[in-house]
N, C-alpha and C. Protein backbone atom coordinates (compact mmCIF):
# COMPACT_ATOMS: atom_id res chain seq x y z
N UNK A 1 31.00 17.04 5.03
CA UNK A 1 30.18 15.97 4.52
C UNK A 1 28.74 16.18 5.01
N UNK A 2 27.54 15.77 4.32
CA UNK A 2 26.38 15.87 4.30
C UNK A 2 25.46 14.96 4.83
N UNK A 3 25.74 14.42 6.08
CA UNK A 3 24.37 13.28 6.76
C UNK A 3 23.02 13.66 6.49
N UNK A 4 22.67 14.66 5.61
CA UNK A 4 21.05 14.54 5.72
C UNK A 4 20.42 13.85 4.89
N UNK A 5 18.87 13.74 5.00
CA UNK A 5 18.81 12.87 4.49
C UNK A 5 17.90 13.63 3.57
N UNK A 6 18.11 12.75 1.99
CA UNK A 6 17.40 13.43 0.36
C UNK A 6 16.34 14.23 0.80
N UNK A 7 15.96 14.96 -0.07
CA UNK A 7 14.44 15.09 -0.10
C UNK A 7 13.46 14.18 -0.90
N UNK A 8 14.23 13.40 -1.78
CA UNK A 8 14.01 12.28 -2.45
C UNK A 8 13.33 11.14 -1.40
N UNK A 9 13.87 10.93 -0.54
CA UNK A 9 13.98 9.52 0.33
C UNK A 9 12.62 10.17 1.26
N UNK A 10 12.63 11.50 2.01
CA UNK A 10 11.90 11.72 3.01
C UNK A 10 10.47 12.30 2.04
N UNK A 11 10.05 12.34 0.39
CA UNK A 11 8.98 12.30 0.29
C UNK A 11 8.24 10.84 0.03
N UNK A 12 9.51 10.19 -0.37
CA UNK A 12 8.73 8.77 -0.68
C UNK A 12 8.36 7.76 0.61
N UNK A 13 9.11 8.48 1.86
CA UNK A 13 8.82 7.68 2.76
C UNK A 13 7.46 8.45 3.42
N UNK A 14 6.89 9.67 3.20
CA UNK A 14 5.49 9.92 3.03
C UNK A 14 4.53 9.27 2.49
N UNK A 15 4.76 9.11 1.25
CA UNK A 15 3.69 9.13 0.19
C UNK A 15 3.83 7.17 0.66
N UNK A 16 4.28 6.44 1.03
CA UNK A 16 4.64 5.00 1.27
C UNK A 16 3.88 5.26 2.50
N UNK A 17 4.40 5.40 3.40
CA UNK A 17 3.33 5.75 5.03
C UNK A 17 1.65 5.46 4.91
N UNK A 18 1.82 7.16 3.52
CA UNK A 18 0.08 7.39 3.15
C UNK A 18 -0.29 5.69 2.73
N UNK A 19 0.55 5.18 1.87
CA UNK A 19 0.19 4.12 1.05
C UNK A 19 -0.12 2.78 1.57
N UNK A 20 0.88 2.99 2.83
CA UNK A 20 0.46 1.48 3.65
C UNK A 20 -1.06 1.34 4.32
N UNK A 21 -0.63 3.10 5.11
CA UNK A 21 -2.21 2.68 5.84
C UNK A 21 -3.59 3.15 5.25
N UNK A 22 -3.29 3.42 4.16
CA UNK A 22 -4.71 3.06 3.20
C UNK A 22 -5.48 1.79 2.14
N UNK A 23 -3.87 1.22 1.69
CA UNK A 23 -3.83 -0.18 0.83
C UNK A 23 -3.65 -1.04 1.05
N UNK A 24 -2.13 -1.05 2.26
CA UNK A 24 -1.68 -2.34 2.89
C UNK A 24 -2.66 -3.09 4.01
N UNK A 25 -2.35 -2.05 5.44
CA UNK A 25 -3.54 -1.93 6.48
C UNK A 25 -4.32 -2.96 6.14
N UNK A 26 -5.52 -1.89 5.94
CA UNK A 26 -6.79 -2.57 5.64
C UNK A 26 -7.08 -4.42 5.15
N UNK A 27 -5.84 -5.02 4.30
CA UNK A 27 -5.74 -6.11 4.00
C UNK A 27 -5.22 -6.81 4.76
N UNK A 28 -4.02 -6.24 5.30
CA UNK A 28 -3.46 -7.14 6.81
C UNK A 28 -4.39 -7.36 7.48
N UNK A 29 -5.58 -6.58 8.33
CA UNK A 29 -6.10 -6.52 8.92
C UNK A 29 -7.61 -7.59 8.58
N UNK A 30 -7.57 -7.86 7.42
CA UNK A 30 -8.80 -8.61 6.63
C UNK A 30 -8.08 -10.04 6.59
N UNK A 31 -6.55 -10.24 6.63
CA UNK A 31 -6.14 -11.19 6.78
C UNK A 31 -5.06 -11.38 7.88
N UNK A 32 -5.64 -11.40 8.69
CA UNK A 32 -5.15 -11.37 9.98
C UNK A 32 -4.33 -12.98 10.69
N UNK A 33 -4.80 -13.80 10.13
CA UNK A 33 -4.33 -15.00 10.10
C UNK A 33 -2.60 -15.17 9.55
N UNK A 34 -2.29 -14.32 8.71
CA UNK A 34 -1.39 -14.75 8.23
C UNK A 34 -0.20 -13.65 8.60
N UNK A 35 -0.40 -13.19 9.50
CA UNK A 35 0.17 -12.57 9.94
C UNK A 35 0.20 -12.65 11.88
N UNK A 36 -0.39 -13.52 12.40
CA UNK A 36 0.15 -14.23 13.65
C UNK A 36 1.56 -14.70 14.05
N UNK A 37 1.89 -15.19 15.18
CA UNK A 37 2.94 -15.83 15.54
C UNK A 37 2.81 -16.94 14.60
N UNK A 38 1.94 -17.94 14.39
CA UNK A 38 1.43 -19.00 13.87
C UNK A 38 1.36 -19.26 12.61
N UNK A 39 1.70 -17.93 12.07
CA UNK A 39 1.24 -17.56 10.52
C UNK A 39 1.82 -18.46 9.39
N UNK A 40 2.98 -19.18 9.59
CA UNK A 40 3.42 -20.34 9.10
C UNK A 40 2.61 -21.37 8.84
N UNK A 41 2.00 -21.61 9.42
CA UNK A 41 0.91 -22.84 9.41
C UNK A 41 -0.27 -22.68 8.66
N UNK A 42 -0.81 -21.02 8.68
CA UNK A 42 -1.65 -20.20 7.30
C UNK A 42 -0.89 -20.45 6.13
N UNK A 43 -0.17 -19.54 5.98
CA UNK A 43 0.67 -19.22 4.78
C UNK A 43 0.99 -20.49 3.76
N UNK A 44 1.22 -21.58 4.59
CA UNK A 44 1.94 -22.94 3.48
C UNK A 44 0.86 -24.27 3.73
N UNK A 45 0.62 -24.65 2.70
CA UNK A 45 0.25 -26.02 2.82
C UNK A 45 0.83 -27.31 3.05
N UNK A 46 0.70 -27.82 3.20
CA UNK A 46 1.72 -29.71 3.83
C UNK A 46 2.24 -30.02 2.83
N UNK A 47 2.52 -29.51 1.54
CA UNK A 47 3.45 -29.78 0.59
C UNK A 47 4.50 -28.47 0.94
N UNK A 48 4.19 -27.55 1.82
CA UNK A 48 5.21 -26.30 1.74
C UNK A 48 4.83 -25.31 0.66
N UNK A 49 3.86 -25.51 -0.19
CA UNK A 49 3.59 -23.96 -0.82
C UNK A 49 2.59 -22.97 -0.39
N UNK A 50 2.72 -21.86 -0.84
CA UNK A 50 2.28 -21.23 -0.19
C UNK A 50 0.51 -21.56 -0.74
N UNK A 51 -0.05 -20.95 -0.07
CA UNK A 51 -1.58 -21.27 -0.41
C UNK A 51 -2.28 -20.30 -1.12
N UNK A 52 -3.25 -20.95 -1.76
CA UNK A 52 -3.65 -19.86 -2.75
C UNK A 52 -4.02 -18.80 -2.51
N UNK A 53 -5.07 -18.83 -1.49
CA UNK A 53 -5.46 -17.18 -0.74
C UNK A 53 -4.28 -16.26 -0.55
N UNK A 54 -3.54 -16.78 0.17
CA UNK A 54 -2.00 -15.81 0.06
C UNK A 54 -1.48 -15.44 -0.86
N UNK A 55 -1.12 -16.25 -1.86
CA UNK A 55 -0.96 -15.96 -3.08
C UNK A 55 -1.36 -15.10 -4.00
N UNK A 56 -2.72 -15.04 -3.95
CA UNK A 56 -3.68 -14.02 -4.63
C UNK A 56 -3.32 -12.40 -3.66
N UNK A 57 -3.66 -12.29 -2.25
CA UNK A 57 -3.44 -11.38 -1.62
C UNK A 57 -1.61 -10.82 -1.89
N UNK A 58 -0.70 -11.19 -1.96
CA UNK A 58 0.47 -10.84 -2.71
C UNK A 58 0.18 -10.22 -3.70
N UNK A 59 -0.43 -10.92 -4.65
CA UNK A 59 -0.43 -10.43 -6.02
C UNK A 59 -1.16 -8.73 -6.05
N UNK A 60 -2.55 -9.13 -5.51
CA UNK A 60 -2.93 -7.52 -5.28
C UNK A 60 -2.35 -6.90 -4.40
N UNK A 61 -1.26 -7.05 -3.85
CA UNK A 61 -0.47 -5.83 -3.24
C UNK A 61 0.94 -5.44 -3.95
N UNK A 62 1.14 -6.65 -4.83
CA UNK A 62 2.18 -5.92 -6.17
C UNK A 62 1.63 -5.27 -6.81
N UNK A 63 0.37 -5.78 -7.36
CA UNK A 63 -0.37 -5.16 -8.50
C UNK A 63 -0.76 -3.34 -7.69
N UNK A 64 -1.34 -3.48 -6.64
CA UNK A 64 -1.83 -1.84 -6.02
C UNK A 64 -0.22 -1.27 -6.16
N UNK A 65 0.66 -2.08 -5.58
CA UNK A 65 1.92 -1.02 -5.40
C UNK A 65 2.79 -0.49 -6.78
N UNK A 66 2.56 -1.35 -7.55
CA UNK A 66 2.86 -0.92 -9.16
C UNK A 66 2.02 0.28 -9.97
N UNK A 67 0.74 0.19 -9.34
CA UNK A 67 -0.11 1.06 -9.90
C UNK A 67 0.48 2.24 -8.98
N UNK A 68 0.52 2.34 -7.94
CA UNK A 68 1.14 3.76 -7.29
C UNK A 68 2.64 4.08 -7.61
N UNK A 69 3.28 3.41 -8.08
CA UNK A 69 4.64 3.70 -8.42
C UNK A 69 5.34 3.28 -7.70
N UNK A 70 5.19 2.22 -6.35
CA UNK A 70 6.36 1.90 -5.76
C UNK A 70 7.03 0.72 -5.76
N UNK A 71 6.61 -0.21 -6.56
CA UNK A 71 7.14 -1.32 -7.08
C UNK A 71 8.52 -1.35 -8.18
N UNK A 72 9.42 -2.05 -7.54
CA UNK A 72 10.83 -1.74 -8.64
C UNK A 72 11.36 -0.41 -8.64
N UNK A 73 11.52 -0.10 -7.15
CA UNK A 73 11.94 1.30 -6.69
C UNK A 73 13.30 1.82 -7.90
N UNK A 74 13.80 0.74 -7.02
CA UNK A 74 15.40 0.94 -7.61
C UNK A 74 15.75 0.48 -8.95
N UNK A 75 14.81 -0.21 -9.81
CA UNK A 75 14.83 -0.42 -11.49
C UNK A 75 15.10 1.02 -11.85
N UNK A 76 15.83 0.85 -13.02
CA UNK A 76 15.56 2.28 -14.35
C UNK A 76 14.08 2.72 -14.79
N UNK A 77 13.93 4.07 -14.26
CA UNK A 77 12.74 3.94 -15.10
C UNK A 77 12.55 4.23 -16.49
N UNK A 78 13.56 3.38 -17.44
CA UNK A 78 13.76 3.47 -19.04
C UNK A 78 13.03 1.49 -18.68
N UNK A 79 12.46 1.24 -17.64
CA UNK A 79 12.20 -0.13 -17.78
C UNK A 79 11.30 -0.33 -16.77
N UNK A 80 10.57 1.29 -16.39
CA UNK A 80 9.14 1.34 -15.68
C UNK A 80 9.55 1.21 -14.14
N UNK A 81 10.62 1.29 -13.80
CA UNK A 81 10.44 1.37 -12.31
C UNK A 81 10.93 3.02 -11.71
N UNK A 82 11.28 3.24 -10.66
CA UNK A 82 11.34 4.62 -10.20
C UNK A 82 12.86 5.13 -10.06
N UNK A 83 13.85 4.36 -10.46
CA UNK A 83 14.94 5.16 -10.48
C UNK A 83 15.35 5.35 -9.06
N UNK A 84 15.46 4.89 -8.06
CA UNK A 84 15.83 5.51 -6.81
C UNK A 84 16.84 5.35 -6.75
N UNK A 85 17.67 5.98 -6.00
CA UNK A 85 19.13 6.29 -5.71
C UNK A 85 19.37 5.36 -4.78
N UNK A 86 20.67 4.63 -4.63
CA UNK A 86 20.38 3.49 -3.55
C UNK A 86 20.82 3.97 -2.54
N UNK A 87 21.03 5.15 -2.17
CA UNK A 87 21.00 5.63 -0.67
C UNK A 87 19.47 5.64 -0.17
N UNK A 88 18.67 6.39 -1.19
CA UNK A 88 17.00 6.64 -1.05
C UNK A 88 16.76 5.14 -0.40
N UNK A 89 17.34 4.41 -1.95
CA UNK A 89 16.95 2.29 -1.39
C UNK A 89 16.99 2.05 0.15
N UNK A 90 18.46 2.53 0.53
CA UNK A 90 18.56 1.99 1.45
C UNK A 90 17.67 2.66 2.87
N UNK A 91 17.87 3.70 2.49
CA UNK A 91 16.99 4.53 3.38
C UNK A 91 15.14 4.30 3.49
N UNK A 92 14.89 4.00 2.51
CA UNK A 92 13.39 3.20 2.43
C UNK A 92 13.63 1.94 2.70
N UNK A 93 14.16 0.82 2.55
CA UNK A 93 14.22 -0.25 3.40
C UNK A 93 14.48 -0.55 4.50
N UNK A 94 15.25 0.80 5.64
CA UNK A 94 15.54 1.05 6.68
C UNK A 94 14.05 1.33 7.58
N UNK A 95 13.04 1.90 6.88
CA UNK A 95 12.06 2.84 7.23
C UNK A 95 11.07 1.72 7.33
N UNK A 96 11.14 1.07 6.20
CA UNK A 96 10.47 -0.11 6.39
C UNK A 96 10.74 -1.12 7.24
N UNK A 97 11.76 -1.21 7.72
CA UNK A 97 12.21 -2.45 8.70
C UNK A 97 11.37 -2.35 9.91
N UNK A 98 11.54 -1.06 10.06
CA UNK A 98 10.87 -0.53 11.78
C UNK A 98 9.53 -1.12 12.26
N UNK A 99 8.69 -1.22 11.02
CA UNK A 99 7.50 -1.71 11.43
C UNK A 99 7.28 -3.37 11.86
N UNK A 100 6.65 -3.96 12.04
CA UNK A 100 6.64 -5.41 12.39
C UNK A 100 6.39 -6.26 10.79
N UNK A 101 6.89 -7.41 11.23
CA UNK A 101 6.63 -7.69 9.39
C UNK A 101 4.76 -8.12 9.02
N UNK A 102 4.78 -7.58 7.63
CA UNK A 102 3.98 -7.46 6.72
C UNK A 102 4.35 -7.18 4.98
N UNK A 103 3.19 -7.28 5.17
CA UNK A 103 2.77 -6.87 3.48
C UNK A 103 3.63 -5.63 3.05
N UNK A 104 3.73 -4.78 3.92
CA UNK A 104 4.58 -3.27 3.39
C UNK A 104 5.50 -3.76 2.85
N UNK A 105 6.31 -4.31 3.82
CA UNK A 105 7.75 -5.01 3.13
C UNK A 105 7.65 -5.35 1.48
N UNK A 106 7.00 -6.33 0.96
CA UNK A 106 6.52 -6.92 -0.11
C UNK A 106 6.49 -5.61 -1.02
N UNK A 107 5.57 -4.65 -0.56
CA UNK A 107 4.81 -3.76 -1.48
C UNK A 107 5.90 -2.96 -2.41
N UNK A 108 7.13 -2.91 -1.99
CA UNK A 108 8.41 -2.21 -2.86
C UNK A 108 9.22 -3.01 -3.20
N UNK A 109 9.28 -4.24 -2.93
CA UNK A 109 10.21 -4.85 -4.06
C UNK A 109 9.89 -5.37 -5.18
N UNK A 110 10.92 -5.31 -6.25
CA UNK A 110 10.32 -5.86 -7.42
C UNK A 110 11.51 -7.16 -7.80
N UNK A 111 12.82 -6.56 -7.53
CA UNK A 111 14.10 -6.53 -8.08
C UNK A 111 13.79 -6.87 -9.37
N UNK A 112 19.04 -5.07 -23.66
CA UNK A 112 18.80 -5.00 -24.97
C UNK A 112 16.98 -5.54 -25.12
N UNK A 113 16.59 -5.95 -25.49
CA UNK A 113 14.52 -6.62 -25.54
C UNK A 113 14.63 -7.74 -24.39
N UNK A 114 15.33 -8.63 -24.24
CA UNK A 114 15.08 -9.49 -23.16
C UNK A 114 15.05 -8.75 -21.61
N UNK A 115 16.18 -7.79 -21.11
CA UNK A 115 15.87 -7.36 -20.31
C UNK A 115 15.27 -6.16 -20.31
N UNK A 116 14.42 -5.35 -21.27
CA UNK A 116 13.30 -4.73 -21.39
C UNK A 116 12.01 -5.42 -20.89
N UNK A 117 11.88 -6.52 -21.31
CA UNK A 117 10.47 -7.22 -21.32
C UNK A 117 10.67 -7.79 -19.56
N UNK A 118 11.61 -8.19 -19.00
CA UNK A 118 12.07 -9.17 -17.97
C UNK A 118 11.75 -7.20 -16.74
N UNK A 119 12.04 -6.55 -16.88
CA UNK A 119 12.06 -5.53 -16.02
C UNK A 119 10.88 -4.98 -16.25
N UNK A 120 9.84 -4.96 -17.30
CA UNK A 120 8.84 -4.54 -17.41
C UNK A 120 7.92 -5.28 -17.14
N UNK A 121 7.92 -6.77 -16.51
CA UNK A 121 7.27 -7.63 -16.11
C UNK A 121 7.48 -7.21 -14.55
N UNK A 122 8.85 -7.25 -14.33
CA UNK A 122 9.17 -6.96 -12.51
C UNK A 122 8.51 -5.45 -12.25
N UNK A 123 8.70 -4.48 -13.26
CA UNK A 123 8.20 -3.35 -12.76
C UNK A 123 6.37 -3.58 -12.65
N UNK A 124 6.06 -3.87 -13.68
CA UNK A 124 4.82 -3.26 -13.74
C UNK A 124 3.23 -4.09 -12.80
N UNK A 125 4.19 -5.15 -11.78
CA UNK A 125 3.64 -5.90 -10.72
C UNK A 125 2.95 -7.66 -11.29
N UNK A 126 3.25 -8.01 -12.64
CA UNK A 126 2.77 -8.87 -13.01
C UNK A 126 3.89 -10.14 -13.21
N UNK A 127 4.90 -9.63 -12.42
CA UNK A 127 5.66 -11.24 -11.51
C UNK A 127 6.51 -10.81 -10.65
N UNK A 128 6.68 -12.09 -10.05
CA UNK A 128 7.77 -11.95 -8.55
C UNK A 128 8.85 -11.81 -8.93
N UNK A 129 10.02 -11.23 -8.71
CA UNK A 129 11.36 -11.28 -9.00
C UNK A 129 11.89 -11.61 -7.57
N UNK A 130 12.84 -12.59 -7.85
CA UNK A 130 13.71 -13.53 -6.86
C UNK A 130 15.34 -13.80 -7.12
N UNK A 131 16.22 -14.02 -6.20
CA UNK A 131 17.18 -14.22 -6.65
C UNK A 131 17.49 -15.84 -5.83
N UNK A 132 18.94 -16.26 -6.50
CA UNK A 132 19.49 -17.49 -5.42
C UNK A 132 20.61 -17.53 -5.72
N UNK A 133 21.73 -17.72 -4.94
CA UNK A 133 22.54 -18.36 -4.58
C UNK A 133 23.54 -19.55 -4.43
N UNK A 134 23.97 -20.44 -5.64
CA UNK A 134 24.75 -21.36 -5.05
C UNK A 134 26.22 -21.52 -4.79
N UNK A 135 26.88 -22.29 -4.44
CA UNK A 135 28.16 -23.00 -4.28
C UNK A 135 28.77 -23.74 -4.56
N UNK A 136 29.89 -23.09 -5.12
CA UNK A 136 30.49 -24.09 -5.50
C UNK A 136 31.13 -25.96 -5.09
N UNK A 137 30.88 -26.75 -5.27
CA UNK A 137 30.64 -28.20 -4.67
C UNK A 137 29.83 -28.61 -3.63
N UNK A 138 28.84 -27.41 -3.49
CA UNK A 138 27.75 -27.87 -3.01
C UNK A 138 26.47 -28.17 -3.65
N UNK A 139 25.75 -29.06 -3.43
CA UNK A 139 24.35 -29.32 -4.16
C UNK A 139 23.40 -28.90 -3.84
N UNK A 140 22.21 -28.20 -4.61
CA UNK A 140 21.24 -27.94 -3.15
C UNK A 140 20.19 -28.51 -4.13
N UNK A 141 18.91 -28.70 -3.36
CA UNK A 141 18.10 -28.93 -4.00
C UNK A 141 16.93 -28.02 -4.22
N UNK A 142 16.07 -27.43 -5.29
CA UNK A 142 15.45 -26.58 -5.59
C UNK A 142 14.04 -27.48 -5.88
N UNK A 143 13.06 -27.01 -4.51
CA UNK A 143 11.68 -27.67 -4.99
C UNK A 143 10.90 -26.92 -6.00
N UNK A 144 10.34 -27.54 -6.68
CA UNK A 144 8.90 -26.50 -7.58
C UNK A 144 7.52 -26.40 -7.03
């Protein structure tokens, strides 16, 4: 059996490296607030959403990471994302863990015509893709 690891996985975890500390970096570092111990208290407003400055700063780090190709790693790319193998997945989300949290994290996920258009929205950085969870006889409540 074969423990090594792709050559797939160990160039993208290059070219991601190059990518953080030229795109990500620099913005963490410009927003430094929101990334404190404290950073909770940046990040959300007294209704609990997140705030607009943050908001916007997300967006241009989907939008930069879509333009480099690493957004919607693991999508088909018959639907604009990169096809990764989910060993690669897992192995780039491993790589990513190591660092302290940030923006990197963010910068690679994306997760018949409806799901053409729905994956070409998640791929191409121009919305969030989210998932949830419920239970059965349990209620939860979902704020907007």
């Amino acid at each position: 059996m074969d423990f090594s690891e792709p050559d797939e996985a160990t160039r993208l975890k290059s070219a991601l490296a190059e990518f953080i500390e030229t795109e990500i970096r620099p913005l963490e570092d410009e927003h430094e607030r929101f990334f404190d111990p404290d950073s909770e208290r940046e990040i959300f407003d007294d209704g609990f959403r997140q705030v607009p400055e943050y908001l916007e700063l997300k967006a241009t780090i989907r939008k930069r990471a879509a333009e480099a190709g690493f957004w919607g790693l693991n999508m088909p790319e018959s639907v604009g994302g990169r096809g990764v193998s989910a060993l690669t997945d897992a192995i780039v989300a491993e790589y990513l863990a190591d660092d302290p949290p940030g923006l990197h994290t963010y910068a690679v996920r994306g997760a018949g015509a409806d799901r053409r258009r729905f994956c070409s929205t998640a791929t191409n950085g121009s919305a969030n893709v989210t998932s949830s969870r419920s239970w059965p006889g349990r209620r939860r409540r979902v704020s907007r």
